[in-house]
Protein backbone atom coordinates (compact mmCIF):
# COMPACT_ATOMS: atom_id res chain seq x y z
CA UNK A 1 148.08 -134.65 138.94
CA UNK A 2 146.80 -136.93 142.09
CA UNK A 3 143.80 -136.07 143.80
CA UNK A 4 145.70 -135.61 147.32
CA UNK A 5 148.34 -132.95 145.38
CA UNK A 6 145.41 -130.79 143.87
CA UNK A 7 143.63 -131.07 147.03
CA UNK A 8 146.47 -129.53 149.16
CA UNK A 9 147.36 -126.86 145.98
CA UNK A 10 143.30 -125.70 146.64
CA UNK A 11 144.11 -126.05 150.34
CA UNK A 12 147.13 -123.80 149.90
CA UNK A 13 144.92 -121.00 147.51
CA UNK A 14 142.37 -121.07 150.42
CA UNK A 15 145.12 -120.30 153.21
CA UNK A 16 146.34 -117.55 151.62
CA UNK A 17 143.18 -115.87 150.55
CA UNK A 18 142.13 -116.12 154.61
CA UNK A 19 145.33 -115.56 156.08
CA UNK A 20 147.26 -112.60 153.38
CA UNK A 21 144.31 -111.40 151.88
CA UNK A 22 140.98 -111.04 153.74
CA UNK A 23 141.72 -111.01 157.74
CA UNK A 24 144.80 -108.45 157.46
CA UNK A 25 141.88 -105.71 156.34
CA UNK A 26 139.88 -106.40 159.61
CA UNK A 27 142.83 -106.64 161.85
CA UNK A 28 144.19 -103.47 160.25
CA UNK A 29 141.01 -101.23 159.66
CA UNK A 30 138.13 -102.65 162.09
CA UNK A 31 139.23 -102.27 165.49
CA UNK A 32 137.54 -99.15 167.63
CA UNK A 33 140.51 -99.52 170.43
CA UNK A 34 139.47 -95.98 171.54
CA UNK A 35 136.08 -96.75 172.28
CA UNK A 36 135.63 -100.68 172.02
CA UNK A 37 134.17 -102.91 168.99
CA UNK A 38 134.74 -102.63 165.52
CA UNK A 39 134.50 -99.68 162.48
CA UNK A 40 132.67 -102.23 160.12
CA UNK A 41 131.74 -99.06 157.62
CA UNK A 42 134.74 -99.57 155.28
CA UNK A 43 135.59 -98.39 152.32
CA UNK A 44 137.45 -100.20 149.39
CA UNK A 45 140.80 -99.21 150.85
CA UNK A 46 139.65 -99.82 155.12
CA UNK A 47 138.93 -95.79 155.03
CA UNK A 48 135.90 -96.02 157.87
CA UNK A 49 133.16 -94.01 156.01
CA UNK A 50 130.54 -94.00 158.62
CA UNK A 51 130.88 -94.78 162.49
CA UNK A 52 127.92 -96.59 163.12
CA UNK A 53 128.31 -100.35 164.34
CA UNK A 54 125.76 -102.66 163.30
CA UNK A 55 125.62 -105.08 166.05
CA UNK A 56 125.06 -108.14 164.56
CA UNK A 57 128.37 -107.78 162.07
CA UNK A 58 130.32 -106.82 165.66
CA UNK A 59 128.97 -110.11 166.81
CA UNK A 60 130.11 -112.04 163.63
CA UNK A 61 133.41 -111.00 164.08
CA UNK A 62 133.66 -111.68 167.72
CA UNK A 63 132.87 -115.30 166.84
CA UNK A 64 134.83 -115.09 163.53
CA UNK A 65 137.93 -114.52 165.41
CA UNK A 66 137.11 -116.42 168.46
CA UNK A 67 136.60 -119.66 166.28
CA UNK A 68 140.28 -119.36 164.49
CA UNK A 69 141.91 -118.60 167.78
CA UNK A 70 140.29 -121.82 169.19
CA UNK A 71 140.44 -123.98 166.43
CA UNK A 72 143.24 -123.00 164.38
CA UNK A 73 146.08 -120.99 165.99
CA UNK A 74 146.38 -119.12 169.62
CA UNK A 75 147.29 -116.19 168.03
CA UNK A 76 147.15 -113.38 170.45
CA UNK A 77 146.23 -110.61 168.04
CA UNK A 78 143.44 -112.67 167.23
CA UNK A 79 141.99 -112.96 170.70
CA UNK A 80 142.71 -109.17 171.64
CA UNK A 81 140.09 -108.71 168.53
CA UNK A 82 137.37 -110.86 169.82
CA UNK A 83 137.48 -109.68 172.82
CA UNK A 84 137.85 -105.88 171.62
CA UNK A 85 134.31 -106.98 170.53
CA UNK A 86 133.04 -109.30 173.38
CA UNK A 87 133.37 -107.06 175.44
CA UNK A 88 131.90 -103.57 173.77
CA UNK A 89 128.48 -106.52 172.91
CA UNK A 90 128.68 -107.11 177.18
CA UNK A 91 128.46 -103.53 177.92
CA UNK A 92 126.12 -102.08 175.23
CA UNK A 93 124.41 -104.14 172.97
CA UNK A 94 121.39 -105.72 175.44
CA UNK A 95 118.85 -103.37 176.18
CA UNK A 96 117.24 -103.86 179.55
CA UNK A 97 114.45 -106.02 178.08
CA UNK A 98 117.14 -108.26 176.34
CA UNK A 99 116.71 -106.77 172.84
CA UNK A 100 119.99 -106.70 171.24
CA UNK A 101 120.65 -103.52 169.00
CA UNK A 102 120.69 -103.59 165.32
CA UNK A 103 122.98 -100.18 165.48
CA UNK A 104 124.61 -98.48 167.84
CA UNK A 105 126.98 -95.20 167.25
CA UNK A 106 130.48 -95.30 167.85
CA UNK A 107 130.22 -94.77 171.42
CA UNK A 108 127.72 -97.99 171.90
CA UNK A 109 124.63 -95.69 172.81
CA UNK A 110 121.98 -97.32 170.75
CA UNK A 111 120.67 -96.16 167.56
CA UNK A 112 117.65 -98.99 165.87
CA UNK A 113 116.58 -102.92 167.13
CA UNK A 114 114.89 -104.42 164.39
CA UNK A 115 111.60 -105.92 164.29
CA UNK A 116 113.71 -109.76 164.22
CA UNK A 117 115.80 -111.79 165.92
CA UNK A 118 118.82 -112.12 164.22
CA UNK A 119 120.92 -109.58 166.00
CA UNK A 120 120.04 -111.62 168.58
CA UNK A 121 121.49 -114.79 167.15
CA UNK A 122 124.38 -113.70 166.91
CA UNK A 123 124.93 -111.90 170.01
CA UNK A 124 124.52 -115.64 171.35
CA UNK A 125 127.44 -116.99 168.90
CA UNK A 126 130.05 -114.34 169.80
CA UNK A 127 129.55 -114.37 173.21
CA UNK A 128 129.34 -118.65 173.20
CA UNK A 129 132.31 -118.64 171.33
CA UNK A 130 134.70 -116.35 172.92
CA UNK A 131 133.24 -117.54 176.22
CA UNK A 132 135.05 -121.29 175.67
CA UNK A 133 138.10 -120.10 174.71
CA UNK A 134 138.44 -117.47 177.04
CA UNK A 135 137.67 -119.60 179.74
CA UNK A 136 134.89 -117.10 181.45
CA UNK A 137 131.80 -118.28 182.20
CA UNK A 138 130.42 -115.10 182.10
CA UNK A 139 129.92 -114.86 178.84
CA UNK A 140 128.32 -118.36 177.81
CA UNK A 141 125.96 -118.30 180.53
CA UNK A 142 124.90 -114.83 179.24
CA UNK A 143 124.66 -116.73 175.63
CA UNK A 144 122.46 -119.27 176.90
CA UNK A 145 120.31 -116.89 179.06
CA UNK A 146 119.63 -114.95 175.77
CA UNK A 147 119.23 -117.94 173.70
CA UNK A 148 116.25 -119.45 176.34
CA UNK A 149 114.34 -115.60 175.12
CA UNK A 150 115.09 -115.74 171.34
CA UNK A 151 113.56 -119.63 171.67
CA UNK A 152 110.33 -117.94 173.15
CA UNK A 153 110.18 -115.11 170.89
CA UNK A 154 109.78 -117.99 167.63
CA UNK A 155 106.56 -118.78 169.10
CA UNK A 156 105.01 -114.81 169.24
CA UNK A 157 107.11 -112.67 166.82
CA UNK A 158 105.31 -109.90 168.50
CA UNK A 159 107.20 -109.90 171.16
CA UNK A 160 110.32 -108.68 169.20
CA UNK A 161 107.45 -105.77 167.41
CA UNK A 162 106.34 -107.93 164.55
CA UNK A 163 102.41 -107.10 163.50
CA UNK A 164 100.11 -108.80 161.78
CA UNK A 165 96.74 -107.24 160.65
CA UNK A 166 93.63 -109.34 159.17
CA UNK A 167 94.79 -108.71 155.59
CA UNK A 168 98.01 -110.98 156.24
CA UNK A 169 98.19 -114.60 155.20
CA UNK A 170 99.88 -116.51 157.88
CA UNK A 171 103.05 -117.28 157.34
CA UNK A 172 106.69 -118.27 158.35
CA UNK A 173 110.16 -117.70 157.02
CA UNK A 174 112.92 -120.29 156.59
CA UNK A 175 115.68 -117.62 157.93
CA UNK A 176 114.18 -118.38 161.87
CA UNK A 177 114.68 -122.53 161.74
CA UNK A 178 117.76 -122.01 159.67
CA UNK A 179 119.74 -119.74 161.48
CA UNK A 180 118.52 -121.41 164.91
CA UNK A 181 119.91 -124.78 163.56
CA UNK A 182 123.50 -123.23 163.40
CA UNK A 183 123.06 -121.18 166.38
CA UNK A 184 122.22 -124.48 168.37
CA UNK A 185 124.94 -126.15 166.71
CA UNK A 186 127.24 -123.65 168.20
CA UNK A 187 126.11 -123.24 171.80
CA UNK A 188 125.24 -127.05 172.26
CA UNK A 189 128.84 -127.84 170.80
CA UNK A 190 129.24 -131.91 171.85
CA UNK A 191 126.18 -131.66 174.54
CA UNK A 192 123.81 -130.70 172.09
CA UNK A 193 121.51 -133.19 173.40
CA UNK A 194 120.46 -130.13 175.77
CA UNK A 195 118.68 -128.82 172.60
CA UNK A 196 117.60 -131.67 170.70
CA UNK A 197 113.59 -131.10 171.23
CA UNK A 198 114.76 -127.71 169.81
CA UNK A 199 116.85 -128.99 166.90
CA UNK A 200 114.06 -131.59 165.74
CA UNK A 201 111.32 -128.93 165.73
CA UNK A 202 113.54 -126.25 163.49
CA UNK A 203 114.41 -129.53 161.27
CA UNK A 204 110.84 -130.09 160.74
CA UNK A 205 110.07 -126.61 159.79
CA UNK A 206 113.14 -126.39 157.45
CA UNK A 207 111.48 -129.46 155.70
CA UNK A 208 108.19 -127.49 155.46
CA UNK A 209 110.02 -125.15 152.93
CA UNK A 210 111.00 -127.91 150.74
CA UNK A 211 108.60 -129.00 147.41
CA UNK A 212 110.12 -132.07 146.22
CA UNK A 213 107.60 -132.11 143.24
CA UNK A 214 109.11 -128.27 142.03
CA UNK A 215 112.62 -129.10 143.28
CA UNK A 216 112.23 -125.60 144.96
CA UNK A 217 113.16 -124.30 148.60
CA UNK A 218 110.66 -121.31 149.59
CA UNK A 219 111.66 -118.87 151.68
CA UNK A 220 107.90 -118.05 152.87
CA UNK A 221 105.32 -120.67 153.51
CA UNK A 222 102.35 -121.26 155.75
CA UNK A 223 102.57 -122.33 159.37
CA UNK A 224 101.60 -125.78 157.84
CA UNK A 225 103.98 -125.41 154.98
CA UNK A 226 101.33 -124.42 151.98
CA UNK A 227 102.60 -122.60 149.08
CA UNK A 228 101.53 -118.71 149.35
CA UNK A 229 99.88 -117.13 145.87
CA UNK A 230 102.14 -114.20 146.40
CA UNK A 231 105.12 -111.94 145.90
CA UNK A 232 106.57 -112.97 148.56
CA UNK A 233 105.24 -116.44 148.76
CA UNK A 234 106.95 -117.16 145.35
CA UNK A 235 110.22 -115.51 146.22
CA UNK A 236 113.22 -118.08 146.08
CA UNK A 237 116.50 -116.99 147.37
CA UNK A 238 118.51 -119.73 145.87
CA UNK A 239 121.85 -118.26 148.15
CA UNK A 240 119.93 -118.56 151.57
CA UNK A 241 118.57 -122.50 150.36
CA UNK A 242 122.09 -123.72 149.96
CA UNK A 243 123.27 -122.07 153.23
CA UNK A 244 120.13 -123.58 154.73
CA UNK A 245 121.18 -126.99 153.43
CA UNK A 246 124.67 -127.36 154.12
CA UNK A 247 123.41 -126.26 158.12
CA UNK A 248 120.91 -129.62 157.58
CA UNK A 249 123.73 -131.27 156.64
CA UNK A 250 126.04 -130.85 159.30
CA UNK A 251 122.93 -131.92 161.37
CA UNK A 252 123.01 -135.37 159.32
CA UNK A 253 126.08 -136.07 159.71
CA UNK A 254 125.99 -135.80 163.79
CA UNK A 255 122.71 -137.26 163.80
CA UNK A 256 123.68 -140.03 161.27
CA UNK A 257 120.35 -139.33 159.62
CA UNK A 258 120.60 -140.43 155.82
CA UNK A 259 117.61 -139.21 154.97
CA UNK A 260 117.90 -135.78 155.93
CA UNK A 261 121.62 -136.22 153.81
CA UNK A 262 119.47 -136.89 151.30
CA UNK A 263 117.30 -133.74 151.96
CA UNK A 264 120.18 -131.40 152.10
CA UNK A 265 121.68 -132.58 148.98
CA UNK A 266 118.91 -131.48 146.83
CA UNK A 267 118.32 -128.03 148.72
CA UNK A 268 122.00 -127.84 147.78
CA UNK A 269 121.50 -129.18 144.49
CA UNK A 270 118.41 -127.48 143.01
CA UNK A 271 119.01 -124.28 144.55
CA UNK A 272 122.65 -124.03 142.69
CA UNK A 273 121.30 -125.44 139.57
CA UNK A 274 118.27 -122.99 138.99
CA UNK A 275 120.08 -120.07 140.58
CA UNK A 276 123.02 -120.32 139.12
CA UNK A 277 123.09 -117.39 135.83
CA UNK A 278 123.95 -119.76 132.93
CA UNK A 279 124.41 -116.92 130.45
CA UNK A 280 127.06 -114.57 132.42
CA UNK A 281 127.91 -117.19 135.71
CA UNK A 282 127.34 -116.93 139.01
CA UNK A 283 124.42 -116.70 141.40
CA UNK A 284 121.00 -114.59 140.61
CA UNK A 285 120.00 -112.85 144.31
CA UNK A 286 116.15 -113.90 143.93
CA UNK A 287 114.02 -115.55 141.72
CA UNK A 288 110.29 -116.19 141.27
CA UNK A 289 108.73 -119.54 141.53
CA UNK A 290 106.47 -119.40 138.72
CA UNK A 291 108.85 -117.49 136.46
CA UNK A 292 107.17 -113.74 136.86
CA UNK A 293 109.64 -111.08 137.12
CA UNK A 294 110.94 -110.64 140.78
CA UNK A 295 110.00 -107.46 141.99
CA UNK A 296 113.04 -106.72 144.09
CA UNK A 297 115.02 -105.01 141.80
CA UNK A 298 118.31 -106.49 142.96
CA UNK A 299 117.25 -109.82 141.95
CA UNK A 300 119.44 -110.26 139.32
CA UNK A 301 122.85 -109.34 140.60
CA UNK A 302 125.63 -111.09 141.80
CA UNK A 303 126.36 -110.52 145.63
CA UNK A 304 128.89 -112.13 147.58
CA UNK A 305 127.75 -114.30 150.38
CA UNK A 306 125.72 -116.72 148.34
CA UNK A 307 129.02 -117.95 146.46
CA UNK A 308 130.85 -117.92 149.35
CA UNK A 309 127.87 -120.18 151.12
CA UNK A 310 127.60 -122.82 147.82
CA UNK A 311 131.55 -122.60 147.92
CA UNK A 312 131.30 -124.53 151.27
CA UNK A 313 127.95 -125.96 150.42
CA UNK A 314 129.59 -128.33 147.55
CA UNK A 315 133.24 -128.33 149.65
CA UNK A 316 130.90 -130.35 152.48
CA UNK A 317 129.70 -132.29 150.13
CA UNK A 318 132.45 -133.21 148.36
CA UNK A 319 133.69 -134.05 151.86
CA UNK A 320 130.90 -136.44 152.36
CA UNK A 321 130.24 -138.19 149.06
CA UNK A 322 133.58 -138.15 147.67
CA UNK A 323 132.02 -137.63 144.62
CA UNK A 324 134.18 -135.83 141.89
CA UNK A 325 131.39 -133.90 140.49
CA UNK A 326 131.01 -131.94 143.64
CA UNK A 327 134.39 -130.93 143.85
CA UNK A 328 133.48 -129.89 140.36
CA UNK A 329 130.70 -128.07 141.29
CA UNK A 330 132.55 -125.93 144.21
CA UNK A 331 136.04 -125.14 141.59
CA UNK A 332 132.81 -123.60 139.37
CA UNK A 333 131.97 -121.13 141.92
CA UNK A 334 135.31 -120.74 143.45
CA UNK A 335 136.76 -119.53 140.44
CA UNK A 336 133.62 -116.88 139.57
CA UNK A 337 134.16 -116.06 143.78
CA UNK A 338 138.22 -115.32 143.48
CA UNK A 339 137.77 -113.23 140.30
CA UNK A 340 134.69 -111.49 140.51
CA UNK A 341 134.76 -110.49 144.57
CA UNK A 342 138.19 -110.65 145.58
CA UNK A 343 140.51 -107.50 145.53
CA UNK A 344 143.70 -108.05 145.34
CA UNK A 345 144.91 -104.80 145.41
CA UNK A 346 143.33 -103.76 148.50
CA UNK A 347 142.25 -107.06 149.86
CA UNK A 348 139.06 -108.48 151.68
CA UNK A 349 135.98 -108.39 148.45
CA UNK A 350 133.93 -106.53 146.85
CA UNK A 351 130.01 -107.42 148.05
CA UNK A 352 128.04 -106.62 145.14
CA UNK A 353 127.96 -106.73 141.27
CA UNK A 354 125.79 -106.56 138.76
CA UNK A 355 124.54 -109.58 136.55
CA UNK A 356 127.39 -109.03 134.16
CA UNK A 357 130.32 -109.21 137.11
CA UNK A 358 131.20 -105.60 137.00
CA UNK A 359 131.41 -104.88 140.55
CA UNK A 360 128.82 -101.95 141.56
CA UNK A 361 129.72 -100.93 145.60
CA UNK A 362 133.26 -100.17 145.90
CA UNK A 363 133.53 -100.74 149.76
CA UNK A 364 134.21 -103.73 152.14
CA UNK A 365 131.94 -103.41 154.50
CA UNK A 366 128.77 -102.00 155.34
CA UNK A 367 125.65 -102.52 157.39
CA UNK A 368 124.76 -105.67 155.43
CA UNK A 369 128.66 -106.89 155.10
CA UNK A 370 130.91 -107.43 157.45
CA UNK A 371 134.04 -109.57 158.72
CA UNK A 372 131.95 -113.28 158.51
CA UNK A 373 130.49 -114.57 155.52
CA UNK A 374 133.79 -114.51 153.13
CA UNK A 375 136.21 -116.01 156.09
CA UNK A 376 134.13 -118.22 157.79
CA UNK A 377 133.45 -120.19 153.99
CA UNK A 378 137.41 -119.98 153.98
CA UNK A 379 137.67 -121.50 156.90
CA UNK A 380 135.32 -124.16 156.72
CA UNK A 381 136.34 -125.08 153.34
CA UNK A 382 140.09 -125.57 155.12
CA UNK A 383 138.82 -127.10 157.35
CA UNK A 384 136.68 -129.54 154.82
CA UNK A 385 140.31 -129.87 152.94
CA UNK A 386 141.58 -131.29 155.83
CA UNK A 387 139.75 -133.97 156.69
CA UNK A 388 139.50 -135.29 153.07
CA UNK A 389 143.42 -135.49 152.86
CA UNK A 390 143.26 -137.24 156.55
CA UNK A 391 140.85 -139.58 154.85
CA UNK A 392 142.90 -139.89 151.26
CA UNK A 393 146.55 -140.57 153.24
């Protein structure tokens, strides 16, 4: 079989998983048209199970849905969904001293903020997103405004509640550069330049997480990237390090930086290769540095967003090496993905199993899992597909 013919079979798998299996459950189930946003408590079957909407998952799927209505098809369903959500984040997500809501019941009165910024984050995406193809202003000017606090809020995590008392070691987490990098990458669009002092500084702490010697990525260092003696200085969440480096290495490619390439390829690299469960397949949750036990006691099941994140991870590689043994690499996890998570029966996937692959949570969605992680690696890896085969004809 040619290369371009199995690429555009894969293509074809990917379409159909997106498009018949995973967004007709949040088009049919998700939608609050009574009251505004999205039921994201979902059982295996879409029966909502809890009315409480977790406001960074509402914000995921405004952008979700904003992105394929942009960027794929002007479907009209699609962009009555976003801004179903838009518009329900507009009217009751900001609190008046520009805290975004973790929670919120059905209603929108608010419910918890957390003591991070990540809520935040993606209150910025959504709104950026469905801003541009709506056309309103409104909304990406509010994105921006936001995005200008969240910036400050890096520099004194107090500000969003965060203590620290004597006892602590200083520290800082790679979640805050990473997620920024992609959040910039969204709102800057082609005039990124706007946020390039920005960009370079959450580059430079990304790096700080990386020990070339160890071939690890740690999720907790110091402010001047020393290893911590700890718990949670040794933690390694090999799912967030690949997510972290395929972000870096979008940023390569735009900055045409082949050493940060470089970079990204081994956060991609190691953290597959040492995470990945050679004995029943797929992706521990955490591990410890120095080989102790991990004390979360999660750490060794299977959950769904780090496959879906190495699915792209290799996909984007494979798009930019050409090299056959990442395509290799991303079939590997594709196929534990597609028969492990994915429910055919009832469609969307199952979120959590345990280190054998039997799945353990029977719903969809939940305050943790929500209408983003599983279409947006879809989508990107479509997207990947189809600028190989422009490349290949």
């Amino acid at each position: 079989m040619s290369t371009i013919i199995q690429l555009e079979l894969l293509k074809s798998e990917l379409e159909t998983e997106l498009y018949d299996h995973v967004l007709p459950f949040w088009e049919k189930y998700s939608p609050d048209y009574e009251n505004g946003g999205y039921f994201n408590c979902l059982d295996r079957d879409g029966k909502i199970y809890d009315t409480t909407k977790h406001i960074w998952l509402q914000a995921r799927q405004v952008w979700m849905f904003s992105k394929l209505y942009g960027t794929v098809h002007a479907n009209q369903k699609w962009f009555d969904i976003a801004k179903l959500g838009a518009d329900f984040l507009i009217d009751h997500a900001k609190t008046d001293n520009h805290r975004v809501y973790f929670a919120t019941n059905k209603e929108g009165q608010g419910k918890q903020i957390q003591r991070k910024i990540f809520s935040e984050c993606f209150y910025v995406m959504a709104l950026n997103e469905f801003g541009s193809i709506s056309g309103q202003q409104r909304y990406i000017t509010e994105a921006k405004q936001l995005l200008t606090h969240i910036w400050s809020w890096t520099k004194d995590l107090s500000k969003v509640g965060q203590l620290s008392y004597p006892g602590n070691t200083p520290s800082q987490s790679l979640a805050i550069p990473m997620i920024l990098l992609n959040v910039f990458e969204e709102v800057g669009g082609r005039n990124w330049i706007e946020y390039e002092a920005e960009i370079m500084e959450c580059i430079g702490e990304i790096k700080e997480h990386v020990d070339h010697k160890q071939q690890l990525v740690y999720e907790t260092v110091t402010p001047s990237g020393e290893k911590i003696n700890s718990i949670e200085g040794r933690l390694l969440n090999p799912g967030h390090a690949i997510e972290a480096g395929w972000f870096l290495l979008r940023w390569a490619q735009k900055l045409g930086r082949t050493d940060l390439q470089e970079l990204a390829f081994h956060m991609i690299d190691w953290s597959y290769t040492l995470g990945w469960d050679t004995r029943e397949k797929g992706l521990f949750y955490f591990l410890d540095a120095d080989g102790y036990s991990p004390t979360p006691l999660e750490w060794d099941m299977k959950l769904w967003w780090p496959h879906t994140e190495a699915m792209y991870a290799w996909m984007l590689r494979y798009e930019v090496s050409g090299q056959q043994a990442d395509l290799e690499r991303f079939q590997e996890v594709k196929e534990f993905a597609f028969t492990h998570f994915s429910d055919p029966a009832y469609g969307e996937w199952f979120g959590y199993l345990n280190r054998a692959g039997e799945t353990t949570h029977r719903f969809k969605g939940g305050p943790y899992k929500g209408c983003f992680h599983v279409p947006r690696a879809l989508y990107l890896c479509i997207q990947s597909l189809e600028k190989i085969g422009q490349k290949l004809v």
